[in-house]
C-alpha atoms as a PDB file:
ATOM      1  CA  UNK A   1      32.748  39.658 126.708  1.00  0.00           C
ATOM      2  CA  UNK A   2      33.450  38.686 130.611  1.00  0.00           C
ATOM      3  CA  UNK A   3      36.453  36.866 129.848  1.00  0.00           C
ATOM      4  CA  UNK A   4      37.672  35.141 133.547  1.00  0.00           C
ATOM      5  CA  UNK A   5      39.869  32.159 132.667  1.00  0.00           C
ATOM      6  CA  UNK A   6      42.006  31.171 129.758  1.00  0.00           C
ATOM      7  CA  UNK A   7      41.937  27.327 129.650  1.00  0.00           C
ATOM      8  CA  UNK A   8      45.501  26.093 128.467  1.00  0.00           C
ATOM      9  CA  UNK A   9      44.973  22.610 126.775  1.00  0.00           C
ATOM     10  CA  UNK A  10      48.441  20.624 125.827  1.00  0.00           C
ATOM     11  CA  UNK A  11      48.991  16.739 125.060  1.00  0.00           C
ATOM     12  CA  UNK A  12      51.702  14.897 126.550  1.00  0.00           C
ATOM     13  CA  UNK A  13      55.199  14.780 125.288  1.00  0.00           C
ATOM     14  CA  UNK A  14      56.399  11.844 123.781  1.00  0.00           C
ATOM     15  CA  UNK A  15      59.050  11.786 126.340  1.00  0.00           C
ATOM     16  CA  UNK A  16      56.356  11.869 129.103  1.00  0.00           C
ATOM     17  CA  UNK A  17      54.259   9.038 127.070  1.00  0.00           C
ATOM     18  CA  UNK A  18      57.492   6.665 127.115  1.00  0.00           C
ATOM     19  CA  UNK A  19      58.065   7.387 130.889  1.00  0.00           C
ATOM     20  CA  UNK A  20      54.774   5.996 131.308  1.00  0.00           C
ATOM     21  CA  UNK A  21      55.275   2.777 129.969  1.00  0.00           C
ATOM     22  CA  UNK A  22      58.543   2.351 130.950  1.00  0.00           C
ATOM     23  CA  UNK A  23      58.051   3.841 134.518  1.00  0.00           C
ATOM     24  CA  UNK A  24      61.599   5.451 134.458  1.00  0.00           C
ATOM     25  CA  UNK A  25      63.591   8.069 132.296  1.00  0.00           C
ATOM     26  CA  UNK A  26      66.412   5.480 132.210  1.00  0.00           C
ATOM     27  CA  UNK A  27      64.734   2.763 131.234  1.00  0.00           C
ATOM     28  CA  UNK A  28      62.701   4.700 128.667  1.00  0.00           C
ATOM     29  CA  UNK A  29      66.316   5.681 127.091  1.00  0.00           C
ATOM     30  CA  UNK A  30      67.560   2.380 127.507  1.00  0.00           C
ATOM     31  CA  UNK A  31      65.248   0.963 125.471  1.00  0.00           C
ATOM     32  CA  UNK A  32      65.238   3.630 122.740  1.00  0.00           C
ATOM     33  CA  UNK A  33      68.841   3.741 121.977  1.00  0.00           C
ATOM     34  CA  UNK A  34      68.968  -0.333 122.457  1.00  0.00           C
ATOM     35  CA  UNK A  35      66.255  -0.455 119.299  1.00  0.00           C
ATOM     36  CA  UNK A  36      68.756   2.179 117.398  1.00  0.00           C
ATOM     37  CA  UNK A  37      66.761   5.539 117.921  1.00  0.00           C
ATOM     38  CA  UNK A  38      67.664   9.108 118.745  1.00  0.00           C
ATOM     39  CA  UNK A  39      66.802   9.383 122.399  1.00  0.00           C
ATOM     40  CA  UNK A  40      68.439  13.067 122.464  1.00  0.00           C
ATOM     41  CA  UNK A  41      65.365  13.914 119.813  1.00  0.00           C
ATOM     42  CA  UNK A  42      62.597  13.323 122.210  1.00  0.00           C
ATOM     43  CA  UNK A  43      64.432  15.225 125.542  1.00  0.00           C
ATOM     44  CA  UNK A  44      65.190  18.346 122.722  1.00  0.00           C
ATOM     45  CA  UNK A  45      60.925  18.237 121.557  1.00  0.00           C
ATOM     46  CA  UNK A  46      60.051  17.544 125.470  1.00  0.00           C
ATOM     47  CA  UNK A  47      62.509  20.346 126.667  1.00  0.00           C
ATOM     48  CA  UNK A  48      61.588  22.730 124.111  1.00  0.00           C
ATOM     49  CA  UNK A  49      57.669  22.228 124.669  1.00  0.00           C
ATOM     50  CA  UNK A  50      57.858  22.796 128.277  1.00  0.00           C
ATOM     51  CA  UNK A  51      59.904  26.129 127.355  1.00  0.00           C
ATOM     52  CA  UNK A  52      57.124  27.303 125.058  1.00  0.00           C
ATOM     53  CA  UNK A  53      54.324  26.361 127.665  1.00  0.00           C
ATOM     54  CA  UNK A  54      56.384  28.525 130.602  1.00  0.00           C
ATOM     55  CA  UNK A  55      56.313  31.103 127.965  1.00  0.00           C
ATOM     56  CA  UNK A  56      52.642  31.058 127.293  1.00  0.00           C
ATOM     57  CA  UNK A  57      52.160  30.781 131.002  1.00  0.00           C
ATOM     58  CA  UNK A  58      54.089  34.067 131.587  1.00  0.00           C
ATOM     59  CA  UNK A  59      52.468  36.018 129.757  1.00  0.00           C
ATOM     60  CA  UNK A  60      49.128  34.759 130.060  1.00  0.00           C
ATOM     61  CA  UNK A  61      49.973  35.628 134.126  1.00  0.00           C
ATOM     62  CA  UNK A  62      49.639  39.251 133.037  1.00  0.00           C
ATOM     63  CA  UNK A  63      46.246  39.357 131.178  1.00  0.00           C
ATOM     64  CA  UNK A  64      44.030  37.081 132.497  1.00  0.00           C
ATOM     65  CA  UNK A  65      44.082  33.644 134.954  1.00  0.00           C
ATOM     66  CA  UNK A  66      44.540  30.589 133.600  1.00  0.00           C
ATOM     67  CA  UNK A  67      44.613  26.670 134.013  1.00  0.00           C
ATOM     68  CA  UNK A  68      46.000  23.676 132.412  1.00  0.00           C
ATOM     69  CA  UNK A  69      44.120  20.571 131.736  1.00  0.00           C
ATOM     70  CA  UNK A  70      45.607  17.432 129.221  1.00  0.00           C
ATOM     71  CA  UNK A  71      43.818  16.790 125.975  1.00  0.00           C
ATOM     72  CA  UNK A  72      42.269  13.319 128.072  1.00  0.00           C
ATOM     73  CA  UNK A  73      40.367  15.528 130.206  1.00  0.00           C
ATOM     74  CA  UNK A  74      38.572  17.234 127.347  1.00  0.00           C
ATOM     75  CA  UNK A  75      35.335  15.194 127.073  1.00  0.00           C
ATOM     76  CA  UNK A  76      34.477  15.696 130.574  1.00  0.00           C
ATOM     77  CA  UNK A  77      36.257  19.205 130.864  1.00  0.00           C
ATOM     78  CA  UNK A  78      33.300  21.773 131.222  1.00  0.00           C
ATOM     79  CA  UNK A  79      33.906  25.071 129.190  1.00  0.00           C
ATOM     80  CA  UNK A  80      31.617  27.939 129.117  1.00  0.00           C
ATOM     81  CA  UNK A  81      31.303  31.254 127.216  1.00  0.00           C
ATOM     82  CA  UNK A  82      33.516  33.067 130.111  1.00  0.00           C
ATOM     83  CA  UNK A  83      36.475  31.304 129.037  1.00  0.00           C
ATOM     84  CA  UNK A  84      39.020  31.146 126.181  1.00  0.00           C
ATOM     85  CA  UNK A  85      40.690  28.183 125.248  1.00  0.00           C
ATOM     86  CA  UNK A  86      44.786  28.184 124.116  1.00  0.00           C
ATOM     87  CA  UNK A  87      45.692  24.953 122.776  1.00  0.00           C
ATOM     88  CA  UNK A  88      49.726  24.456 122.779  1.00  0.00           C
ATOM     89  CA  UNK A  89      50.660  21.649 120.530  1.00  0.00           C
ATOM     90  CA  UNK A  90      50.302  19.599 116.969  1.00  0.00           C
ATOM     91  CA  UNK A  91      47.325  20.378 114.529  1.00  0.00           C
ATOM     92  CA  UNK A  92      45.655  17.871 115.851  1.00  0.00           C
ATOM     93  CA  UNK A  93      44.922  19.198 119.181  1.00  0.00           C
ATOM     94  CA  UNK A  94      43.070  21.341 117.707  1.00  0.00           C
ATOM     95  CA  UNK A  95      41.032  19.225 116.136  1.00  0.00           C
ATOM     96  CA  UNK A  96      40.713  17.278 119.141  1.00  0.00           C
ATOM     97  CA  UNK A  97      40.085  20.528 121.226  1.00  0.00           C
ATOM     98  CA  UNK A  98      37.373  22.034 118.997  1.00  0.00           C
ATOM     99  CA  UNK A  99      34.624  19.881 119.046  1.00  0.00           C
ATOM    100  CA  UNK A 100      34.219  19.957 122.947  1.00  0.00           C
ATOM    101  CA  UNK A 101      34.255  23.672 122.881  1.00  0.00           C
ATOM    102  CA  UNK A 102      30.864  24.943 121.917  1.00  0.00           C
ATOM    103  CA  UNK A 103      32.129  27.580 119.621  1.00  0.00           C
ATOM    104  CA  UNK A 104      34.465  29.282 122.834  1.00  0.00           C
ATOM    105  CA  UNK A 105      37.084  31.259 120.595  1.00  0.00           C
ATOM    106  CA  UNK A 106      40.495  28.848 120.411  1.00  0.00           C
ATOM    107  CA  UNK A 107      43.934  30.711 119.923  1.00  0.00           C
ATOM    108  CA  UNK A 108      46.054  27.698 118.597  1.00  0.00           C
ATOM    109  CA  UNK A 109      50.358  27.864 119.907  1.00  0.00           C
ATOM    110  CA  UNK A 110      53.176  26.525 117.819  1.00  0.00           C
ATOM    111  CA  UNK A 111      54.874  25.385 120.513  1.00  0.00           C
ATOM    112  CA  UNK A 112      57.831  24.322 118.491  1.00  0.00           C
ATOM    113  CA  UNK A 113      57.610  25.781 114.558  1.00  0.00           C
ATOM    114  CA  UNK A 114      60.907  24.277 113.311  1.00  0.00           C
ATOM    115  CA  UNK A 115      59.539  20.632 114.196  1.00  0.00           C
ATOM    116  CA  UNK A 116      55.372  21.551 113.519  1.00  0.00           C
ATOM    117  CA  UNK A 117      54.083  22.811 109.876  1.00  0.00           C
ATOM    118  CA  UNK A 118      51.562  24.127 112.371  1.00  0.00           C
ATOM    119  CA  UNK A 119      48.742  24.415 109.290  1.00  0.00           C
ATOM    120  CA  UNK A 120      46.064  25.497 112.550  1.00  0.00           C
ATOM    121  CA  UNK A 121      48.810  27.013 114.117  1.00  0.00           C
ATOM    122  CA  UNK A 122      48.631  31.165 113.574  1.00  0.00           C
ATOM    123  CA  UNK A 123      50.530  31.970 117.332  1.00  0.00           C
ATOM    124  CA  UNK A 124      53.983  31.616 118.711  1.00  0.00           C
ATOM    125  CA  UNK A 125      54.570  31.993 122.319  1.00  0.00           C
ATOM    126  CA  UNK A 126      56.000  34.787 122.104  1.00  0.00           C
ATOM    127  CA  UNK A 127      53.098  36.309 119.953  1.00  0.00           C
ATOM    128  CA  UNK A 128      50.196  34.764 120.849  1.00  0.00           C
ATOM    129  CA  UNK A 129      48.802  37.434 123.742  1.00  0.00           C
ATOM    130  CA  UNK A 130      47.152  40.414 121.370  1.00  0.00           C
ATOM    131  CA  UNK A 131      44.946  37.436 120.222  1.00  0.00           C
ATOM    132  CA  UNK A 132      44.080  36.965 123.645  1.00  0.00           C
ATOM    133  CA  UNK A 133      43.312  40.670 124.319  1.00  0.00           C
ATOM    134  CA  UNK A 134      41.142  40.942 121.176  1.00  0.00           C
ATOM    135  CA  UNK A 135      38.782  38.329 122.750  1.00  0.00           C
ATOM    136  CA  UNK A 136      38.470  39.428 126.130  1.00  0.00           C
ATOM    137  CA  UNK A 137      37.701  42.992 124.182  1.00  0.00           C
ATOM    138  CA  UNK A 138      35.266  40.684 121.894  1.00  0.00           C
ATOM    139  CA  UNK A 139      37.068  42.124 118.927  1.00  0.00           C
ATOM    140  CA  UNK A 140      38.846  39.140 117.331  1.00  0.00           C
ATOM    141  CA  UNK A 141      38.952  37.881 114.016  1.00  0.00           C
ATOM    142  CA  UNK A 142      38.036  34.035 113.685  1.00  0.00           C
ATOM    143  CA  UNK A 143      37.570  31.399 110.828  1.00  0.00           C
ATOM    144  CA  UNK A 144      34.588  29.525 111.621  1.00  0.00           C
ATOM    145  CA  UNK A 145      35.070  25.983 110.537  1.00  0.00           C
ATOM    146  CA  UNK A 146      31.898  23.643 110.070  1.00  0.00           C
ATOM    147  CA  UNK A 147      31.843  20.202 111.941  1.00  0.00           C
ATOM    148  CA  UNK A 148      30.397  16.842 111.404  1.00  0.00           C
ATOM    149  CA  UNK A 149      27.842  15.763 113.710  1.00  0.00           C
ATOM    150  CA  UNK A 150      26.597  12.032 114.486  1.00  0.00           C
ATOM    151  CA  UNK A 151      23.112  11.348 116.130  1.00  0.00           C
ATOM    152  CA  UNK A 152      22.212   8.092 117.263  1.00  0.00           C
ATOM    153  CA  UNK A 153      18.509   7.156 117.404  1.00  0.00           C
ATOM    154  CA  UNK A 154      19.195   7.105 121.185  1.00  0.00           C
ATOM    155  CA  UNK A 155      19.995  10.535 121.436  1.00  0.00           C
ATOM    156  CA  UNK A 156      23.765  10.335 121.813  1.00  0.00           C
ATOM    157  CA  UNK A 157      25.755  12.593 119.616  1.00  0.00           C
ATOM    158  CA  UNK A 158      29.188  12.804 118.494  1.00  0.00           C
ATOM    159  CA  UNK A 159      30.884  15.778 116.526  1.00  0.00           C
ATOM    160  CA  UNK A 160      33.998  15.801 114.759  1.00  0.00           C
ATOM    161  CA  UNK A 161      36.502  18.320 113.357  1.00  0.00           C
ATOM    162  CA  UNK A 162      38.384  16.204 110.805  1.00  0.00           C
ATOM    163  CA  UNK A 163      36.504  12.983 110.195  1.00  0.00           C
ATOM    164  CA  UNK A 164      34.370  10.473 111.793  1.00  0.00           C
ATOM    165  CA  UNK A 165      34.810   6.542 111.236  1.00  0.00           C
ATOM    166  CA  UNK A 166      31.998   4.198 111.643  1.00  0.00           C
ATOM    167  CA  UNK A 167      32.406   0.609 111.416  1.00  0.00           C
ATOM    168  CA  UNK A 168      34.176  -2.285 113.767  1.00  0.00           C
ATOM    169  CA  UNK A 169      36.841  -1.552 116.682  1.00  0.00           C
ATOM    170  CA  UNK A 170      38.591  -4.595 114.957  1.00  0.00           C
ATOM    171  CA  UNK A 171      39.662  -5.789 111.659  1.00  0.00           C
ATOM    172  CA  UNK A 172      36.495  -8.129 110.879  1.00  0.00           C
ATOM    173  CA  UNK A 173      34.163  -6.685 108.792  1.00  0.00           C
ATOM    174  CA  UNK A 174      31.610  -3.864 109.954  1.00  0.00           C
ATOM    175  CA  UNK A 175      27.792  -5.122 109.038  1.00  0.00           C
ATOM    176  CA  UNK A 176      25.342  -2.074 108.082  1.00  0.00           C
ATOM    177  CA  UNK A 177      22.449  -0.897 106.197  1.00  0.00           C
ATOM    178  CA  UNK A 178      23.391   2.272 104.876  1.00  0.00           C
ATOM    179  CA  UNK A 179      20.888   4.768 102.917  1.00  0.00           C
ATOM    180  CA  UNK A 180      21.733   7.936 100.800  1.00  0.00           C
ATOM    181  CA  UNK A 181      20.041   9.861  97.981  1.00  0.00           C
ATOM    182  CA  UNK A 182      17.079   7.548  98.814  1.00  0.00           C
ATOM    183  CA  UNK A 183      18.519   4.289  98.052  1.00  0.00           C
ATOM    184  CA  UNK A 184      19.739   1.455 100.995  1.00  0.00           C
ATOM    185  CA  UNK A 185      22.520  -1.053 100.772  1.00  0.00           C
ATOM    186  CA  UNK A 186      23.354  -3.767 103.295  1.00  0.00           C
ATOM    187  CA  UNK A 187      27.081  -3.550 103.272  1.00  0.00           C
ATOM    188  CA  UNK A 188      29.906  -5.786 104.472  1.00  0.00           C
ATOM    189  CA  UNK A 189      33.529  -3.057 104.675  1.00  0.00           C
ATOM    190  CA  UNK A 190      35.834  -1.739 106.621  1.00  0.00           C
ATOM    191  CA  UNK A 191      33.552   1.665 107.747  1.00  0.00           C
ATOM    192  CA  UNK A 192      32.737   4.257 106.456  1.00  0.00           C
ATOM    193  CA  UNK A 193      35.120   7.478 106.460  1.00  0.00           C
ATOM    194  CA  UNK A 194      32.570  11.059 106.772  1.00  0.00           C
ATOM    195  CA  UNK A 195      35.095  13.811 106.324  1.00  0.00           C
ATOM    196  CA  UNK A 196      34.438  17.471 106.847  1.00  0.00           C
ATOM    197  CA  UNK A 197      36.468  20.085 104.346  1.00  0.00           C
ATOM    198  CA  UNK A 198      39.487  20.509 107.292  1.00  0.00           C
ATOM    199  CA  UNK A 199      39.909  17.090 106.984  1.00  0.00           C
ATOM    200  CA  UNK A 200      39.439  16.009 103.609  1.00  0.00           C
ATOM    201  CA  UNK A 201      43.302  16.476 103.142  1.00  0.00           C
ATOM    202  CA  UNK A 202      43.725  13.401 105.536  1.00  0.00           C
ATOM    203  CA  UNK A 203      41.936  10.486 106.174  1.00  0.00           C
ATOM    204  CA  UNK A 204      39.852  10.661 103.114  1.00  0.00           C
ATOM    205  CA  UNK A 205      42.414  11.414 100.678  1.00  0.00           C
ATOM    206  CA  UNK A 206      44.454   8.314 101.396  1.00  0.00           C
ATOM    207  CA  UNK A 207      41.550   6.699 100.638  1.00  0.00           C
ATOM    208  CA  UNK A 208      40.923   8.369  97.327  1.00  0.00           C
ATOM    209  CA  UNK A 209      44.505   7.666  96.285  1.00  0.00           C
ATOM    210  CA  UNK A 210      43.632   3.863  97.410  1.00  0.00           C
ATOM    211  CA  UNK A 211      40.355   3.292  95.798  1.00  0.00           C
ATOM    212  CA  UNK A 212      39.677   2.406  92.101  1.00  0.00           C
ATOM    213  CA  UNK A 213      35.998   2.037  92.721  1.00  0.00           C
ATOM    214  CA  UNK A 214      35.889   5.598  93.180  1.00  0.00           C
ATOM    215  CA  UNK A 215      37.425   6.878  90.252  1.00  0.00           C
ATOM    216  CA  UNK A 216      34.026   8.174  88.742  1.00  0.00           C
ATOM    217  CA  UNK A 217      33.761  10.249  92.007  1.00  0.00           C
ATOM    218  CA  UNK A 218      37.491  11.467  91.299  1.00  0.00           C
ATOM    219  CA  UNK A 219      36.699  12.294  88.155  1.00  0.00           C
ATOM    220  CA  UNK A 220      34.000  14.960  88.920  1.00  0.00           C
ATOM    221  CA  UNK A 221      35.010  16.265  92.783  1.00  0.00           C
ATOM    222  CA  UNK A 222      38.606  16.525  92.493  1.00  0.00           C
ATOM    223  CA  UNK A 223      41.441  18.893  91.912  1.00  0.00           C
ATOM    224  CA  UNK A 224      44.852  17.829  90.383  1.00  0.00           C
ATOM    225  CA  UNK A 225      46.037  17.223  93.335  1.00  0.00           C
ATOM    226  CA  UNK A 226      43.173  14.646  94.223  1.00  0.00           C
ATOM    227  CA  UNK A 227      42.551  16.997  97.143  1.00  0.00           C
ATOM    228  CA  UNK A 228      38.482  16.861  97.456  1.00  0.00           C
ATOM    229  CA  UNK A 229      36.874  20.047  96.392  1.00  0.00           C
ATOM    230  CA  UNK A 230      33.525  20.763  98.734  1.00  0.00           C
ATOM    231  CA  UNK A 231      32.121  23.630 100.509  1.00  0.00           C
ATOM    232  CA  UNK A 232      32.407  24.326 104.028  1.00  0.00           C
ATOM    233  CA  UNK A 233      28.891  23.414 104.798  1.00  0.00           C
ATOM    234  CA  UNK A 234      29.304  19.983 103.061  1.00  0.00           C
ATOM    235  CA  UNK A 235      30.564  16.839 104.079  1.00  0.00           C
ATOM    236  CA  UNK A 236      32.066  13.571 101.826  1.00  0.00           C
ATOM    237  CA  UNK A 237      31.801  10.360 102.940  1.00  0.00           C
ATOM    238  CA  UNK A 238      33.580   7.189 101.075  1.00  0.00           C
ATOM    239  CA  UNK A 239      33.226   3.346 102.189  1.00  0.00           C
ATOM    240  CA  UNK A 240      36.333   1.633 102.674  1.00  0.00           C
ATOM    241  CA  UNK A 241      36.869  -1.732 101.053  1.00  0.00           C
ATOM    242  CA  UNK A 242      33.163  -2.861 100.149  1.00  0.00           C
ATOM    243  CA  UNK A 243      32.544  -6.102  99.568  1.00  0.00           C
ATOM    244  CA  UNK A 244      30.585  -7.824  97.022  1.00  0.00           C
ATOM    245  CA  UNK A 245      28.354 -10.988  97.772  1.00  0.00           C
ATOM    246  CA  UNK A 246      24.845 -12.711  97.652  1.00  0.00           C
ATOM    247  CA  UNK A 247      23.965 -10.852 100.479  1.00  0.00           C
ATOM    248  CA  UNK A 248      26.178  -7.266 100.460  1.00  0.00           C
ATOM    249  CA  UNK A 249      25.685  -4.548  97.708  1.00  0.00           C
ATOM    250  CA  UNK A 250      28.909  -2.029  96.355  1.00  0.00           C
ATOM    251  CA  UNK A 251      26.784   0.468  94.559  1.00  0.00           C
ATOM    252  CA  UNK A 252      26.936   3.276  97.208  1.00  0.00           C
ATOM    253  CA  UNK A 253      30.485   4.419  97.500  1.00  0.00           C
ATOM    254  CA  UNK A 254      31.078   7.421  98.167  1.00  0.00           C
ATOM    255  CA  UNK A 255      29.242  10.934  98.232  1.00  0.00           C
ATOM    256  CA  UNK A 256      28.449  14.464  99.180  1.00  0.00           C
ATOM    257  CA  UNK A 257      26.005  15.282 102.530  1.00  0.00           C
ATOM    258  CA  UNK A 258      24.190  18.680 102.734  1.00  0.00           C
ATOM    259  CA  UNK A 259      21.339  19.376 105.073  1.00  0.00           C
ATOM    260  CA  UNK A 260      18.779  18.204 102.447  1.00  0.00           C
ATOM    261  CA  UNK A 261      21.020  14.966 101.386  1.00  0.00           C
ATOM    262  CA  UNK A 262      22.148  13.050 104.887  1.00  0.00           C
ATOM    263  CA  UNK A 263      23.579   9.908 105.376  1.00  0.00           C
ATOM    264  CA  UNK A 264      21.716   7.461 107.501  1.00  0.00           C
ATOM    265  CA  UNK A 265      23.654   3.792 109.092  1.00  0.00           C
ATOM    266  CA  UNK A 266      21.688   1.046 110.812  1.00  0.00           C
ATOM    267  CA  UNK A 267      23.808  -1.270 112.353  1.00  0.00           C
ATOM    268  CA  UNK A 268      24.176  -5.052 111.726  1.00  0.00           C
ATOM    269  CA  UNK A 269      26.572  -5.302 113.932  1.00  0.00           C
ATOM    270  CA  UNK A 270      25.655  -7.813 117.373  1.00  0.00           C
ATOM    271  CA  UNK A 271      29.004  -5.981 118.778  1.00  0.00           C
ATOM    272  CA  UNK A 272      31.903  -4.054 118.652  1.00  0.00           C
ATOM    273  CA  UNK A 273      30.118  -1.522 116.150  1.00  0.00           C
ATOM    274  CA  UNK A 274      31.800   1.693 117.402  1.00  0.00           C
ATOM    275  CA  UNK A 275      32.052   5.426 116.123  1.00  0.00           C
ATOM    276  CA  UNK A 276      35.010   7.548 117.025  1.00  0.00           C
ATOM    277  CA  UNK A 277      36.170  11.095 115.952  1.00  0.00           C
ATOM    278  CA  UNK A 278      39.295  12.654 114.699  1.00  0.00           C
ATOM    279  CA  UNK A 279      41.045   9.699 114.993  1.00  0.00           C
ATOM    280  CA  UNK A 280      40.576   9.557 118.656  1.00  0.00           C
ATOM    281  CA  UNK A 281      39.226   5.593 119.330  1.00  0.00           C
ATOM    282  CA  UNK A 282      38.973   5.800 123.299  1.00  0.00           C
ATOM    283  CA  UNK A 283      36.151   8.463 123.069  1.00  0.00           C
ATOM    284  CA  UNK A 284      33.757   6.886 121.341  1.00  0.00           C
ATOM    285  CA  UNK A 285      30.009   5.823 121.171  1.00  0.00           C
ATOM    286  CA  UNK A 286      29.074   2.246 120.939  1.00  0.00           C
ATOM    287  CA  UNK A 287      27.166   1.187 116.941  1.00  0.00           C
ATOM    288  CA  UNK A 288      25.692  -2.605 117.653  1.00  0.00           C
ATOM    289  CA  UNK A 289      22.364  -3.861 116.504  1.00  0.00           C
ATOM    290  CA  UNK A 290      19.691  -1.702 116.677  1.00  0.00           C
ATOM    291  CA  UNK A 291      21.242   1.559 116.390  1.00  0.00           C
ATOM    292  CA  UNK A 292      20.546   3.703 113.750  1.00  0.00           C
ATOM    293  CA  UNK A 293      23.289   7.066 113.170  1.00  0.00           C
ATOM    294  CA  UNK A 294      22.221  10.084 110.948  1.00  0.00           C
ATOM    295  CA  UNK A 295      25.530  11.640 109.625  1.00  0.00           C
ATOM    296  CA  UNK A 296      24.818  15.484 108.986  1.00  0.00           C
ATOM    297  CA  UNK A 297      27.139  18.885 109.635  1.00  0.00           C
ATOM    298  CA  UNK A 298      26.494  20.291 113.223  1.00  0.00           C
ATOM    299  CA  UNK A 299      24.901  23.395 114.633  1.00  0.00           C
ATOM    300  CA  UNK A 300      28.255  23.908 116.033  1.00  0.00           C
ATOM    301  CA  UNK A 301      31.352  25.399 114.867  1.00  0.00           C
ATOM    302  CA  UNK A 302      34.707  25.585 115.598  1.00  0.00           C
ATOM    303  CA  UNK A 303      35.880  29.213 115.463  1.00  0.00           C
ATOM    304  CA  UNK A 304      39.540  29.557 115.288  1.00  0.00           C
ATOM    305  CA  UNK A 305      41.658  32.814 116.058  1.00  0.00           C
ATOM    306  CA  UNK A 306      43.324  34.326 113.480  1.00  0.00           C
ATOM    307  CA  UNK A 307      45.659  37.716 113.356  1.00  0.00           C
ATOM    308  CA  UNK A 308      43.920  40.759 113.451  1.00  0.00           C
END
């Protein structure tokens, strides 16, 4: 494998996000400590994460070159099979990361272990480089994770890593025929949650500890622990808050999608329909009247680094 960059891909500290709305360090720290918080917690993460990222950056300097682009750039950010991506951050960066990537190997940095459980998170800085080396030598170990994919009738896609939401960017009430297992439903709820098995311990669990209506479901795809119990190749998706009325049906719930069983959403909705990924809303695609979504698991995968 022709290995010629490694991309680096970080978020912004918190520190850097309040300097943005607050245009200064001082008045960032003003307002913090004025509202009773620890502004010494967010210069120890921000100082710490720029101490891990030097780290990385050293001793990526002696294998291969690299760059640095912020997690915003990613859905424009062009990657190709000559590359491989280090993400340096939370969990969900890598979640965020991985469905842009076309399967490119990721090797996922804790940049700061006593503050991240770091659950995607195999590397340290300071032990992250043999990973490296085993893919530019195209002998690395990887756990291929499946990922959600939805296809408009337009031929705009969206994948996600965790979860995708589909339903209103505000709190009125998303509008939708929905079909699954060969029956439809016009609904009127708060969207619909499709969950892969990486994220089933989020999003979607919440909502099984929330919903009575699907204690039936519980019942037969659940552990003790209410976590959901599918395969990899599966997907679960649950409708949040459904709501009963001369017009709006409650009889499909929740349920498991496999290539042969997919879940298919027509829109009701004259605006503001939208569908969104991993909890990211500004990268979305627009769901108004007349668009029709297939919810299925991708070609793609996400293929994670792990130790040799």
């Amino acid at each position: 494998m022709n290995i010629e960059y490694a991309i680096i891909v970080r978020n912004k500290t918190r520190l850097e996000l309040l300097i943005e709305r607050f245009n200064t360090k001082a008045q960032a720290k003003f307002y913090i400590e004025r509202m009773g918080g620890d502004f010494g917690d967010y210069e120890k993460e921000h100082e710490k994460f720029y101490t891990s990222i030097a780290i990385v950056q050293q001793h990526l300097s002696k294998v291969v070159k690299h760059k640095i682009i912020d997690r915003s750039f990613l859905p424009s950010f062009i990657f190709n099979e000559k590359q491989v991506v280090v993400t340096i951050g939370q969990d969900g960066l890598v979640a965020n990361t991985a469905k842009y990537v076309n399967g490119i190997p990721i090797v996922a940095i804790n940049p700061d272990h006593e503050r991240y459980d770091g659950v995607l998170l195999p590397f340290q800085p300071d032990n992250f480089i043999p990973a490296v080396e085993s893919v530019i030598q195209d002998k690395y170990n990887a756990k291929e994770t499946f990922l959600a994919e939805a296809k408009l009738n337009d031929g705009q896609r969206l994948l996600a890593f965790n979860d995708l939401f589909i339903g209103a960017s505000t709190h009125i009430s998303a509008r939708y025929k929905i079909t699954y297992n060969n029956k439809s439903e016009e609904h009127s709820s708060s969207g619909i949650i499709v969950s892969t098995k990486a994220g089933s311990t989020g999003w979607l669990s919440s909502i099984v500890n929330m919903t009575y209506g699907m204690h039936r479901f519980i019942e037969q795809m659940t552990e003790k622990k209410k976590k959901v119990a599918i395969k990899d190749d599966q997907l679960v998706f649950a409708v949040r808050e459904p709501f009963a009325s001369k017009k709006t049906q409650t009889g499909i719930q929740a349920g498991i999608l496999t290539d042969m069983n997919k879940l298919t959403i027509e829109s009701f909705m004259p605006n503001y329909g939208v569908i969104f990924s991993d909890g990211v809303e500004s990268d979305f695609l627009r769901f108004n009247s007349g668009s029709i979504v297939t919810i299925n698991t991708a070609k793609e995968k996400a293929r994670l680094v792990i130790n040799n």
